[in-house]
Protein backbone atom coordinates (compact mmCIF):
# COMPACT_ATOMS: atom_id res chain seq x y z
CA UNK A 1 41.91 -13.20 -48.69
CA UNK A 2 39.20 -10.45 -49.37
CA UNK A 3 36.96 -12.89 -48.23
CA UNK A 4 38.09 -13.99 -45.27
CA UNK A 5 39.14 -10.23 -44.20
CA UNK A 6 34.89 -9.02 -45.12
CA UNK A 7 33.94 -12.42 -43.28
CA UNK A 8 35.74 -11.19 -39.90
CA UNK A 9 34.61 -7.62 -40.16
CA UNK A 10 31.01 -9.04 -40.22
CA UNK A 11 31.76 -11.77 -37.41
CA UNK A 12 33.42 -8.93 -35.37
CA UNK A 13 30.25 -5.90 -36.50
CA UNK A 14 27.86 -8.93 -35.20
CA UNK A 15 29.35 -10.15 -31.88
CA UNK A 16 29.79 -6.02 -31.03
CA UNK A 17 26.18 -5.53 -31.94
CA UNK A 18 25.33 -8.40 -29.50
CA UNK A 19 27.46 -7.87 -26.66
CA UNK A 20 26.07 -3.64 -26.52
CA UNK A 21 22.58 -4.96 -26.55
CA UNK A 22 23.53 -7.19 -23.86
CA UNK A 23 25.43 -4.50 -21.76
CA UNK A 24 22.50 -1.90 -20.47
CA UNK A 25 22.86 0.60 -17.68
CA UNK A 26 21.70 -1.40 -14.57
CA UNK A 27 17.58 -1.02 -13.54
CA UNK A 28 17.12 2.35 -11.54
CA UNK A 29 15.77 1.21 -7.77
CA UNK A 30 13.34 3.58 -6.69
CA UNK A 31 14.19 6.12 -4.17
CA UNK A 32 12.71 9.05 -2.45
CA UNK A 33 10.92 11.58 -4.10
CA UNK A 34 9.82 8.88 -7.54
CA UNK A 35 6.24 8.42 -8.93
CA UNK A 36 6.00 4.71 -8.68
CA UNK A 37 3.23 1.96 -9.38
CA UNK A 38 2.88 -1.38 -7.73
CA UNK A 39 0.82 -3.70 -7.70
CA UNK A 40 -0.09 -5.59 -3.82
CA UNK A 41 -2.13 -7.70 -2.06
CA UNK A 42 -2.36 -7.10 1.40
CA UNK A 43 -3.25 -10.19 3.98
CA UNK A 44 -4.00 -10.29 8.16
CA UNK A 45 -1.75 -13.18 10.33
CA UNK A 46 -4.62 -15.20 9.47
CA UNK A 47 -3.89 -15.37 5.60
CA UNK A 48 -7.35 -13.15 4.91
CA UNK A 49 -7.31 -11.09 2.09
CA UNK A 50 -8.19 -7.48 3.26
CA UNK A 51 -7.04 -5.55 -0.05
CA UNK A 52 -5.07 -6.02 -3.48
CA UNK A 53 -4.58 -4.05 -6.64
CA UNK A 54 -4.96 -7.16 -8.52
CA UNK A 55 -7.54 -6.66 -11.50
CA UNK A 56 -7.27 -2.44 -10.81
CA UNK A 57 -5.34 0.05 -11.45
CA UNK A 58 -1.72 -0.31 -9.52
CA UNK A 59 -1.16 1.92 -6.54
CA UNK A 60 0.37 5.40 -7.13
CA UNK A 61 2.51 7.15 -5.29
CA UNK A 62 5.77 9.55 -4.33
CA UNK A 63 8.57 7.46 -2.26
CA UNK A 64 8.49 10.07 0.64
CA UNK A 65 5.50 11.78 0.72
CA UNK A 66 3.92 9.60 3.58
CA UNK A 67 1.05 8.90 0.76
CA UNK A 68 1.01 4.88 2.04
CA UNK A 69 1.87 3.30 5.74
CA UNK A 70 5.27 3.93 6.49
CA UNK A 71 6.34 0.06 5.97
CA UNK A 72 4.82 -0.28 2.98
CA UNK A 73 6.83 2.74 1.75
CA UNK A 74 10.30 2.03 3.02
CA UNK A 75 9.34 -1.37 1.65
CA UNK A 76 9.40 -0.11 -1.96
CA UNK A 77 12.58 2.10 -1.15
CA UNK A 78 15.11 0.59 -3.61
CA UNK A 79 13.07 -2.14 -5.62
CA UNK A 80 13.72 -2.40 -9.18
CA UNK A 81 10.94 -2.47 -12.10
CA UNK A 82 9.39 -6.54 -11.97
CA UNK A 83 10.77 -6.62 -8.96
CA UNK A 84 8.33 -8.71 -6.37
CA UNK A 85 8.65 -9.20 -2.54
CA UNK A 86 6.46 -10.13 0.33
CA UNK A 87 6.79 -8.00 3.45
CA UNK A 88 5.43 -8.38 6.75
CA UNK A 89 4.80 -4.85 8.19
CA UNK A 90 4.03 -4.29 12.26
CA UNK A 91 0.99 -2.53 13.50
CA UNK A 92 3.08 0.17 14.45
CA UNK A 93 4.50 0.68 11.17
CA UNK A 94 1.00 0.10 9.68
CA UNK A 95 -2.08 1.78 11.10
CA UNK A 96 -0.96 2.18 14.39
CA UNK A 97 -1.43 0.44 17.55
CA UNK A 98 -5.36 0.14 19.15
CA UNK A 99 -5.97 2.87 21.47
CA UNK A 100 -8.77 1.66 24.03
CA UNK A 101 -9.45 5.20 24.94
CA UNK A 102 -10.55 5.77 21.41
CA UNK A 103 -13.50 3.68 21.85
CA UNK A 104 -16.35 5.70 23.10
CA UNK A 105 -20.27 5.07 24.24
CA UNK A 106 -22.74 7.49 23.42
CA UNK A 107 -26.45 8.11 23.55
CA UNK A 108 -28.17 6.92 20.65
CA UNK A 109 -30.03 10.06 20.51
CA UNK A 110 -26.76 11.86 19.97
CA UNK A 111 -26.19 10.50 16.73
CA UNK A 112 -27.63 12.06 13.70
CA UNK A 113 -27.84 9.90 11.04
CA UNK A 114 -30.72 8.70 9.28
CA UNK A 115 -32.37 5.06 8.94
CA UNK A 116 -31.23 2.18 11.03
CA UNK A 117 -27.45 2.05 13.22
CA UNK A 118 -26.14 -1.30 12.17
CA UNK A 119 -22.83 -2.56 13.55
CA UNK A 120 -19.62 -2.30 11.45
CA UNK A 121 -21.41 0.94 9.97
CA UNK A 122 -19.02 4.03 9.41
CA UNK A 123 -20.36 7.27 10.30
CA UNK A 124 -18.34 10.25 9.67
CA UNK A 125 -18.37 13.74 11.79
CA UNK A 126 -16.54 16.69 11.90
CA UNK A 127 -14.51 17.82 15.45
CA UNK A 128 -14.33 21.28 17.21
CA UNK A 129 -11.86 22.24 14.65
CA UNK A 130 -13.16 21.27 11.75
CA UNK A 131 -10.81 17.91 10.95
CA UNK A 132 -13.00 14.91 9.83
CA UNK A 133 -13.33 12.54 11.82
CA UNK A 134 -14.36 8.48 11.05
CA UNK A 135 -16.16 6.46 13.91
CA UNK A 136 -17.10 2.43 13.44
CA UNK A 137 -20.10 1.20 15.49
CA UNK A 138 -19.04 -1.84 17.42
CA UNK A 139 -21.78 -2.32 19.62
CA UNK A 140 -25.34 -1.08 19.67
CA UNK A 141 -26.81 -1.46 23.50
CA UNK A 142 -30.87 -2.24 24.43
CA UNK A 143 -30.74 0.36 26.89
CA UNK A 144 -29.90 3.09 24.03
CA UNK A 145 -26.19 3.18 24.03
CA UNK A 146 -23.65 3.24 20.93
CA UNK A 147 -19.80 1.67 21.32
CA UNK A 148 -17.92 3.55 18.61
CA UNK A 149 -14.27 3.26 17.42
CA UNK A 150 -12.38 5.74 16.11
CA UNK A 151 -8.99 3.75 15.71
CA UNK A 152 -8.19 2.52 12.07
CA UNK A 153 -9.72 -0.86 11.03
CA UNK A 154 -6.47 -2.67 10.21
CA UNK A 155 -4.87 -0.91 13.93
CA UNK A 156 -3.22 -3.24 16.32
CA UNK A 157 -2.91 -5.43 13.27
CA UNK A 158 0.72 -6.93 12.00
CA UNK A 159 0.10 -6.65 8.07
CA UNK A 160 1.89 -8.48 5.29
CA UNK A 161 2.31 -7.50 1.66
CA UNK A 162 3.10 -9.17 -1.38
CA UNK A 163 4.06 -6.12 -3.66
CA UNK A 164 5.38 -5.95 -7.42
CA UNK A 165 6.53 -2.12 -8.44
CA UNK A 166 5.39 -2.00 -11.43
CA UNK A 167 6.67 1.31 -12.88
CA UNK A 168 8.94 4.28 -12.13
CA UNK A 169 8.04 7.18 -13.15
């Protein structure tokens, strides 16, 4: 009988010890105002790769803080650690929509900048109030003319993200 009585207080110490390692508090989702990490690769309609955090560092950054592109945040907005999801993000909740009248032709002479213009260079200047301002040539004319772009790269452009949050912090 002593047996049988130490053999179910064992069987019953055992099955409690399993069942409370089985029975955690659910994953925290993250939510405004966390520290998280994710990992991401970022493609165009066209399937190109135009960044990723695969073989860096992952991403950091406070839900909220309008650190990232506004879809890419609310896209993180109550993902769980190993969570992974692909979003597809539209310009206007990504860079922004093209402005044409952000495209501007200049003199050549106007532009300080030493060496050779090439196209797809970025030159960077500051405006009248002292806010830094980036500028991509686009076009460089014969008759001495420069097309520059101020609008983001990826503007105009309907992004899609594979992310992975990684951490909470």
């Amino acid at each position: 009988m002593y047996k049988f009585g130490y053999m179910a207080l064992i069987a019953t110490l055992l099955i409690g010890a399993v069942v409370a390692g089985c029975s955690s508090a659910p994953a925290a989702a993250a939510k405004e105002g966390d520290v998280v990490q994710v990992n991401y690769t970022g493609t165009l309609a066209d399937g190109t790769v135009f960044d990723s955090s695969v073989g860096r560092t992952p991403l950091e950054f406070t839900v909220g803080a309008g650190q990232v592109i506004p879809g890419f945040e609310n896209a993180v907005l109550g993902m769980k650690v190993g969570e992974k999801k692909t979003v597809n993000i539209p310009a206007a909740e990504a860079y922004g929509l093209h402005h044409d009248d952000w495209v501007i032709e200049v003199s050549r002479d106007r532009i300080k900048t030493e060496g050779e213009l090439a196209v797809g260079q970025v030159l960077g200047t500051t405006g009248p109030n002292g806010e830094q301002r980036q500028f991509t040539v686009i076009a460089i004319s014969d008759n001495g003319t420069v097309k520059l772009d101020a609008n983001h790269p990826l503007a105009g452009k309907d992004l899609t993200f594979q992310i992975e949050l990684v951490k909470i912090k």
